[in-house]
N, C-alpha and C. Protein backbone atom coordinates (compact mmCIF):
# COMPACT_ATOMS: atom_id res chain seq x y z
N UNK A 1 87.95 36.38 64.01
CA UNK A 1 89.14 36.46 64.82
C UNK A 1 88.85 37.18 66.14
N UNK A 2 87.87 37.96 65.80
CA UNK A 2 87.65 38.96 67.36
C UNK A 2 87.07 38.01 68.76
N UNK A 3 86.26 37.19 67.80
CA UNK A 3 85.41 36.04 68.84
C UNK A 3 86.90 35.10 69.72
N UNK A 4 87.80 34.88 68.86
CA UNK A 4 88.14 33.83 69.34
C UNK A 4 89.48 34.66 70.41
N UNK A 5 89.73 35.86 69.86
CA UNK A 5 90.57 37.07 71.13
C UNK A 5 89.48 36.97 72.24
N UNK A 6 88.10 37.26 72.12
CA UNK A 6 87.19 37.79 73.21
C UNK A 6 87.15 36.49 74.17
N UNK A 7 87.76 35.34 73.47
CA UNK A 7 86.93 33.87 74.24
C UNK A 7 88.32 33.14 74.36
N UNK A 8 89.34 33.78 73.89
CA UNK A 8 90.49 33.29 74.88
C UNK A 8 91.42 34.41 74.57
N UNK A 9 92.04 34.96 76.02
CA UNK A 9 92.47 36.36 75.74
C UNK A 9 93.99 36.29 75.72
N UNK A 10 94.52 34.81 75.82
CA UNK A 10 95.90 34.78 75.33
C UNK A 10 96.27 35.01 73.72
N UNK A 11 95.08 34.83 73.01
CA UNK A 11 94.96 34.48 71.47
C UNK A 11 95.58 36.18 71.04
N UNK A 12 95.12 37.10 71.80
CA UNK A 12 95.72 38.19 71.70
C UNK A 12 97.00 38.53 71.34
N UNK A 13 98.05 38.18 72.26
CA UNK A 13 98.99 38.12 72.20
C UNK A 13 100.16 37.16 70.92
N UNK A 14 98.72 36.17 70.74
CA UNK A 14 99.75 35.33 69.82
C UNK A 14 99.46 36.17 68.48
N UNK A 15 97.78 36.63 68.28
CA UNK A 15 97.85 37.14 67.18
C UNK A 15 98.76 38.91 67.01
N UNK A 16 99.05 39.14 68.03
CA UNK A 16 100.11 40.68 68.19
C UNK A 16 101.64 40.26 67.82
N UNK A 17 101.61 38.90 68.16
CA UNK A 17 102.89 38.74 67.39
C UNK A 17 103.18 37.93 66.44
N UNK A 18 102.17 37.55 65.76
CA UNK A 18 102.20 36.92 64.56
C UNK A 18 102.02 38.44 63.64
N UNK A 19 101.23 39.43 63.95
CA UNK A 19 101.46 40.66 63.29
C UNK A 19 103.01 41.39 63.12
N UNK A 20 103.66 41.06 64.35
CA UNK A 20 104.93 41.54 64.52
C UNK A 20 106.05 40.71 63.28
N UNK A 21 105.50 39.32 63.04
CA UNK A 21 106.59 38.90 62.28
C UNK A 21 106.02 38.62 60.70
N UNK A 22 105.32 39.28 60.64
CA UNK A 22 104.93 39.83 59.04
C UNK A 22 104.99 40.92 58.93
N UNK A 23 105.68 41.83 59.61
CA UNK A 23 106.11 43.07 59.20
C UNK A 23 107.14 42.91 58.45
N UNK A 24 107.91 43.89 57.92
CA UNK A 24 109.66 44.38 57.31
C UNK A 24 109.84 45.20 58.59
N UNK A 25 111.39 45.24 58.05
CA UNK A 25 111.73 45.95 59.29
C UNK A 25 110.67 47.48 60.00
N UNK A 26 111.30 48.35 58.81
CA UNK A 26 110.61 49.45 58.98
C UNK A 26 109.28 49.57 59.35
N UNK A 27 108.27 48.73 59.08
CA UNK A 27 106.88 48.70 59.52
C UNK A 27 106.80 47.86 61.09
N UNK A 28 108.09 47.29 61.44
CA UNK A 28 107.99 46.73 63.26
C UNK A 28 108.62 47.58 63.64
N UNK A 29 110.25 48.68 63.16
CA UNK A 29 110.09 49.55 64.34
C UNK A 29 108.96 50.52 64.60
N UNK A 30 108.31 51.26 62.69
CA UNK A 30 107.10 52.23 63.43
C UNK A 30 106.07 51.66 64.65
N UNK A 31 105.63 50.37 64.46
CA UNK A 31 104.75 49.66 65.34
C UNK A 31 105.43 49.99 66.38
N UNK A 32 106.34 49.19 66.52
CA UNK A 32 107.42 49.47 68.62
C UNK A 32 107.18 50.85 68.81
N UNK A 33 107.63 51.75 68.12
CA UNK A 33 107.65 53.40 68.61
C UNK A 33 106.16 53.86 69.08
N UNK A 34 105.03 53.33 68.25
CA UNK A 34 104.14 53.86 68.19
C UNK A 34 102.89 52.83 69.33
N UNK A 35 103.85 51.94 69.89
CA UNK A 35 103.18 50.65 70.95
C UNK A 35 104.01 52.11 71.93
N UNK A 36 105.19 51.99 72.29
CA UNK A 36 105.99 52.58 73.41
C UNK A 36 105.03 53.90 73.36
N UNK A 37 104.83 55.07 72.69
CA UNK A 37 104.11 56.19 73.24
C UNK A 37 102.73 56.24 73.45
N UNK A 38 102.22 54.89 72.66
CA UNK A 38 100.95 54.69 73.61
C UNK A 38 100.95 54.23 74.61
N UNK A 39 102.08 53.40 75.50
CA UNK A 39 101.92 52.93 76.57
C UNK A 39 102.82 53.83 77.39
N UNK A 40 103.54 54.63 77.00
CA UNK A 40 104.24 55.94 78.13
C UNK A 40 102.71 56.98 78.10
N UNK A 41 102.15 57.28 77.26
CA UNK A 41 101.02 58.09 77.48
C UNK A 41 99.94 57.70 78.10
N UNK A 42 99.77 56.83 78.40
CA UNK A 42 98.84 55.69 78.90
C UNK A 42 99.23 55.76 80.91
N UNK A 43 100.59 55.35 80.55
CA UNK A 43 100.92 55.65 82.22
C UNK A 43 101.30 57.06 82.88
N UNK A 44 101.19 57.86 81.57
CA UNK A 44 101.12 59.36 82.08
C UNK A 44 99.62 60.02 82.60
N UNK A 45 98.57 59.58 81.93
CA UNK A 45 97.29 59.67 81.92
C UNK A 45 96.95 59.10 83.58
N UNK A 46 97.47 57.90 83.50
CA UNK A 46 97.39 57.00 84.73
C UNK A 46 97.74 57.55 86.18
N UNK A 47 99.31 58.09 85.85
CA UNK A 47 99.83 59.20 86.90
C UNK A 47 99.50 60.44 87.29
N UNK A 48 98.68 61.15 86.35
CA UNK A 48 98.27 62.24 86.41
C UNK A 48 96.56 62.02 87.54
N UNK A 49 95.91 60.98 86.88
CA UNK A 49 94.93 61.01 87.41
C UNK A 49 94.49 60.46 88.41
N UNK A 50 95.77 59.47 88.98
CA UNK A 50 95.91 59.08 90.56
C UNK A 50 96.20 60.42 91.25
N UNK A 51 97.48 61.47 90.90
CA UNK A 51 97.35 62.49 91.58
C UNK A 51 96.41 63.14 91.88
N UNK A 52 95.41 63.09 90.46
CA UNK A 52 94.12 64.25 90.94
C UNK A 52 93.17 63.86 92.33
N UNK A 53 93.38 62.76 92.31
CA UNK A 53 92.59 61.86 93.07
C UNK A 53 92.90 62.11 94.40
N UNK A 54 93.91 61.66 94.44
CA UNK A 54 94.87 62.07 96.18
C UNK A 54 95.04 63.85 96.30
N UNK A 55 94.92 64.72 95.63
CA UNK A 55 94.77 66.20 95.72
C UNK A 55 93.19 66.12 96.03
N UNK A 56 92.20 65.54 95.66
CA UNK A 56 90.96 65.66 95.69
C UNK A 56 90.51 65.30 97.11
N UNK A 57 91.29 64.28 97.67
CA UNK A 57 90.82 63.36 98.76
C UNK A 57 91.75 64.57 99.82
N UNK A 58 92.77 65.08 99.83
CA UNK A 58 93.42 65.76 100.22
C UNK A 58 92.80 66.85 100.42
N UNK A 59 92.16 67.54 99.75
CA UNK A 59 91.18 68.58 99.65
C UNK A 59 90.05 68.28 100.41
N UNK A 60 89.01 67.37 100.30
CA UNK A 60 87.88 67.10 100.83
C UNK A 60 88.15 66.69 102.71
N UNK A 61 89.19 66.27 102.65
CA UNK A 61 89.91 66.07 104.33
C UNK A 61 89.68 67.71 104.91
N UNK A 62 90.78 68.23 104.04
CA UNK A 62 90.98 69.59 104.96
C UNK A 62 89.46 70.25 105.25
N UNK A 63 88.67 70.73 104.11
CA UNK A 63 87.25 71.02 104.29
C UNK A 63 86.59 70.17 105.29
N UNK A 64 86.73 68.68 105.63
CA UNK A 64 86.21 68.35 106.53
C UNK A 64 86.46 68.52 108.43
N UNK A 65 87.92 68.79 108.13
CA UNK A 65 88.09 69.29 109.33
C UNK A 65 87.87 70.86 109.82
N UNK A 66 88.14 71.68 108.89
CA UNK A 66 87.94 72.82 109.01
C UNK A 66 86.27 73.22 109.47
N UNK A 67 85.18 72.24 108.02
CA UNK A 67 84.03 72.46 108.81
C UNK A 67 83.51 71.82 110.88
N UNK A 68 84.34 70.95 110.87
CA UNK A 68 84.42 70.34 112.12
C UNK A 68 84.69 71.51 113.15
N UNK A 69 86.00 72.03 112.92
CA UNK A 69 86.36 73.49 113.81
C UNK A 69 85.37 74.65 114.07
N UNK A 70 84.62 74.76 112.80
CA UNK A 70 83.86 75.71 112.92
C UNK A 70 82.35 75.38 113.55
N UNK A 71 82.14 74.38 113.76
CA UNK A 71 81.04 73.49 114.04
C UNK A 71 81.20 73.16 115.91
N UNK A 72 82.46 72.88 116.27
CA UNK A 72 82.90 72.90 117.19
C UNK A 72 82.88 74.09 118.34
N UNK A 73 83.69 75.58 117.42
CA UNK A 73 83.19 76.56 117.75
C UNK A 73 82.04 77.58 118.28
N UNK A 74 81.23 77.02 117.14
CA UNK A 74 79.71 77.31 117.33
C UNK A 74 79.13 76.84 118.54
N UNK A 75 79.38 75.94 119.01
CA UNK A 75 78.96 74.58 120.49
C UNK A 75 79.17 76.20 121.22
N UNK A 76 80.89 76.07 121.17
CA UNK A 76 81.66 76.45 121.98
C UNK A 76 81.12 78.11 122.54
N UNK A 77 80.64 78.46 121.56
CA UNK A 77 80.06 79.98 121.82
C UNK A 77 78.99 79.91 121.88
N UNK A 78 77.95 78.56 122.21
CA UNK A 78 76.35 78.65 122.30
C UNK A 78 76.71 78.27 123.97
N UNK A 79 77.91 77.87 124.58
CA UNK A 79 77.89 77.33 126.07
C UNK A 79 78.02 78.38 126.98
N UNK A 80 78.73 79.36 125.95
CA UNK A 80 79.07 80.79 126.70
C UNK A 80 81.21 80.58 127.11
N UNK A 81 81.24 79.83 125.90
CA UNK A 81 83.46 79.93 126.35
C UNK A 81 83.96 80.59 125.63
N UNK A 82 84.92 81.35 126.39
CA UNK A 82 85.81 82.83 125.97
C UNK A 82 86.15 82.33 124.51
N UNK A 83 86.46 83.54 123.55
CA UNK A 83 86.75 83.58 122.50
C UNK A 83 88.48 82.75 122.52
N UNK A 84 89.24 83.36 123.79
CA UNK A 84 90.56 82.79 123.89
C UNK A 84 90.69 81.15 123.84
N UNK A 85 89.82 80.65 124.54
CA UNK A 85 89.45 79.23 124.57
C UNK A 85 89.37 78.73 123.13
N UNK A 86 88.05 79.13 122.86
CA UNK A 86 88.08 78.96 122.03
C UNK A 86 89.50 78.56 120.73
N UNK A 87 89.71 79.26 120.99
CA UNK A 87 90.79 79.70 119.75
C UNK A 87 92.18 78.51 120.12
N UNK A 88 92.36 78.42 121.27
CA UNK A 88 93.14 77.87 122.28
C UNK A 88 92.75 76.00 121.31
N UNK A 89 91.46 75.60 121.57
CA UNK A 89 91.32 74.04 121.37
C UNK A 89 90.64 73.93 119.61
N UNK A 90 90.20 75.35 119.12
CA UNK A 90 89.77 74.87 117.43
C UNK A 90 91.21 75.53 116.97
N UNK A 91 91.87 76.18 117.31
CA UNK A 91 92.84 76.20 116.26
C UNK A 91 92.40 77.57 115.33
N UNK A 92 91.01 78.07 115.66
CA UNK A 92 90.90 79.22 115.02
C UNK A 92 91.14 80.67 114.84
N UNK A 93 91.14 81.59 114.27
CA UNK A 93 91.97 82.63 114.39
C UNK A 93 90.43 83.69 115.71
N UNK A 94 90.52 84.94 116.08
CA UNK A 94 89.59 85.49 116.60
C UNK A 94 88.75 86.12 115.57
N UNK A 95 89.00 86.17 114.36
CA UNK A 95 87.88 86.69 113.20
C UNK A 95 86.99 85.66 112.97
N UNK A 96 87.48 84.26 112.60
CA UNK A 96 86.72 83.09 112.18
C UNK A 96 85.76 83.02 113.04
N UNK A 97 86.27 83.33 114.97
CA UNK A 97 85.31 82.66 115.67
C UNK A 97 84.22 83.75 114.99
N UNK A 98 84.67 85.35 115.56
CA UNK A 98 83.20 86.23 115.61
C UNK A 98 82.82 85.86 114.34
N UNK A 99 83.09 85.29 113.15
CA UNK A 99 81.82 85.44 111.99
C UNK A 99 81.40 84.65 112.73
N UNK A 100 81.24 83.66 113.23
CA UNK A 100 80.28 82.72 113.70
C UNK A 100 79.00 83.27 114.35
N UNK A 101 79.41 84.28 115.24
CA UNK A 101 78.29 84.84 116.74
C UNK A 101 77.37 85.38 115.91
């Protein structure tokens, strides 16, 4: 039976509900209850780990700009421009620049 699910994948479905109507009652609602919290847990898993994803990508942005600022800075204080300037076009505070020097 697995061959013929693997080699036509509608067969699935017919054999999920040919299971469904050889149940009794009580053995198709446990099935429904126990189909429904695998598939609410399933799209919770799903939701959770798209968020991590977009927090991750969200994360790796900011670090990329931030190293950009500080990278920028560095230029900026190897050309010989005021710390105010500085601070003026990276956006950085006057401590960030001097760790740099």
């Amino acid at each position: 039976m697995k061959t013929i699910v693997d080699k036509q994948p509608v067969m699935e479905r017919v054999f999920d509900r040919l299971d469904k109507m050889s149940m009794n009652k009580t053995l198709l609602s446990e099935y429904e209850i126990r189909k429904r919290a695998a598939m609410d847990e399933k799209a919770r898993l799903d939701y959770s780990f798209d968020k991590g994803i977009e927090k991750g990508i969200e994360k790796g942005i900011e670090k990329g700009v931030e190293k950009e600022k500080l990278e920028t800075a560095k230029l900026m204080l190897k050309d010989g421009l005021d710390v105010k300037v500085i601070m003026k076009y990276t956006g950085l505070s006057k401590e960030e620049i001097l760790k740099i020097e």
